[in-house]
Protein backbone atom coordinates (compact mmCIF):
# COMPACT_ATOMS: atom_id res chain seq x y z
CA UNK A 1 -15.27 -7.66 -5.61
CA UNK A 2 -15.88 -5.28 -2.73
CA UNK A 3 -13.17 -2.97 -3.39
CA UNK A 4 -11.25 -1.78 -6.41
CA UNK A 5 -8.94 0.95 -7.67
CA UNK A 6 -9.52 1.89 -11.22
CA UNK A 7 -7.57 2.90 -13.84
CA UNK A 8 -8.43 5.27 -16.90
CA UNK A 9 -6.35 7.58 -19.30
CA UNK A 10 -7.50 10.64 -20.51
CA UNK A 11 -7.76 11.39 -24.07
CA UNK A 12 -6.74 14.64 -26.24
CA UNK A 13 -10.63 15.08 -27.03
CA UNK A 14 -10.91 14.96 -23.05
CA UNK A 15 -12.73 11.42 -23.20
CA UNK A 16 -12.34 9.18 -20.20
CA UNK A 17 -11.32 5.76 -20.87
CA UNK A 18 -11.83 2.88 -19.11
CA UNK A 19 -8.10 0.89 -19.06
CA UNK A 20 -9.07 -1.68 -15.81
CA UNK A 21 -10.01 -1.97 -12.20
CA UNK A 22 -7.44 -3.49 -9.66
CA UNK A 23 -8.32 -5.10 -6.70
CA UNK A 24 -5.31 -4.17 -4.42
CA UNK A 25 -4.76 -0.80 -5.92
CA UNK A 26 -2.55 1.66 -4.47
CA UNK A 27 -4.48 5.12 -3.29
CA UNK A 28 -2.65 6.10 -0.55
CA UNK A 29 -0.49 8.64 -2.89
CA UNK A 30 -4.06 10.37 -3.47
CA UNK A 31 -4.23 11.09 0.48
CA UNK A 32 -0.88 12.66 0.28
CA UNK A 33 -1.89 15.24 -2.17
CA UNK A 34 -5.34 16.01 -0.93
CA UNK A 35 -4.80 15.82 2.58
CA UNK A 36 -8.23 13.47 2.71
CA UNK A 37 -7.89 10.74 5.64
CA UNK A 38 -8.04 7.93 3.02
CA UNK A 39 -6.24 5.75 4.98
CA UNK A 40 -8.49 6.08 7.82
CA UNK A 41 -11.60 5.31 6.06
CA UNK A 42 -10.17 2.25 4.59
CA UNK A 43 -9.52 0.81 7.73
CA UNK A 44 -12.98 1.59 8.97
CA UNK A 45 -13.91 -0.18 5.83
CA UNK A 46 -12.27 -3.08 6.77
CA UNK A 47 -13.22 -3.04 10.27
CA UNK A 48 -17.26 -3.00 9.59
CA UNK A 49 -16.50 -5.63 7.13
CA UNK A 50 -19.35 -3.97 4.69
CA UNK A 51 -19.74 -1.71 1.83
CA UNK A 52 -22.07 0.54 3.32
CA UNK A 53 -20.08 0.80 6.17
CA UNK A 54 -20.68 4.45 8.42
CA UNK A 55 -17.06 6.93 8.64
CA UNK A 56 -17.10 10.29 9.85
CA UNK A 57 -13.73 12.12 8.43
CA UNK A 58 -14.55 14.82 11.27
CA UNK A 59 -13.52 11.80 13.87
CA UNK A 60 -10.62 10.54 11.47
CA UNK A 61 -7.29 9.99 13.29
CA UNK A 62 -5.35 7.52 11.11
CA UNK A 63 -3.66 9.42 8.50
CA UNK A 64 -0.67 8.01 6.42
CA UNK A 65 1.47 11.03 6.62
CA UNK A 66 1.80 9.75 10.52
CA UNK A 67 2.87 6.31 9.40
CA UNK A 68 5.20 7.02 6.97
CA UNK A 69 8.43 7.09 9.21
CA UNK A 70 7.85 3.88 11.02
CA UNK A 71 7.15 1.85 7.63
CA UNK A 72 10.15 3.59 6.29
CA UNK A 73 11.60 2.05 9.15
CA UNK A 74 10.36 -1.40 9.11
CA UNK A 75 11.13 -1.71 4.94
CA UNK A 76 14.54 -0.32 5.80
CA UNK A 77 15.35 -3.22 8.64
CA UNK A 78 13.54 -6.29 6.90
CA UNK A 79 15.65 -5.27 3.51
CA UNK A 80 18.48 -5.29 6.08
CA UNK A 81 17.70 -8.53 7.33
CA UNK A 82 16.67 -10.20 4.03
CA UNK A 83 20.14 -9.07 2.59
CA UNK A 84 21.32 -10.80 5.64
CA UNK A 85 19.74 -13.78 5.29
CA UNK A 86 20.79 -14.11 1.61
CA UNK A 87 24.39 -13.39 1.96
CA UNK A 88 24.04 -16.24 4.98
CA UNK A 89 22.59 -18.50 2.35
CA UNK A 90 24.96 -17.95 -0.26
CA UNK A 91 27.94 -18.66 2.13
CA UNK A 92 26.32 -21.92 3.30
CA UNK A 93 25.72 -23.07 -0.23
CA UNK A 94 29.60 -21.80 -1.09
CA UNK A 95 30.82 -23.96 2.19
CA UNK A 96 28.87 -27.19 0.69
CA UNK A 97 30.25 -27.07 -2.43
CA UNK A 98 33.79 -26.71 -1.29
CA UNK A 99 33.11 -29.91 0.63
């Protein structure tokens, strides 16, 4: 595995532990907070197809904050259409039962 998000809790005594690593992980929340190009660097990461793969955050210009509005938009229309396409379904199974 090349890539991984982990996941640990925290205990009272402050010890770290280790709960498991996920391969498709979501970290883009982290970028959000921090204002680090995350996103960017990812996709320079997949780009160079490596792990030691060379990103300079000083030439970063993909940042998910500037995304966020057009995948808002594109969830918003393919729910639209897939709530179309279901109630389309639905009707054509209702019109061969009545026959």
């Amino acid at each position: 595995m090349v890539f991984g998000c982990f996941d640990f809790i925290v205990t009272p005594e402050n010890e770290w532990v280790f709960l498991e690593v996920n391969q498709m992980g979501q970290f883009l929340f982290v970028e959000h907070s921090t204002k680090f190009p995350l996103l960017d660097a990812f996709a320079e990461f997949l780009i160079q197809g490596k792990v030691d793969f060379k990103w300079d955050k000083a030439t970063a210009s993909l940042k998910y904050h500037d995304i966020i509005p057009e995948a808002e938009e594109m969830a918003k229309k393919a729910l639209e259409k897939h709530a179309i396409d279901q109630y389309e379904d639905e009707s054509r199974k209702d019109e061969e039962q009545i026959r």
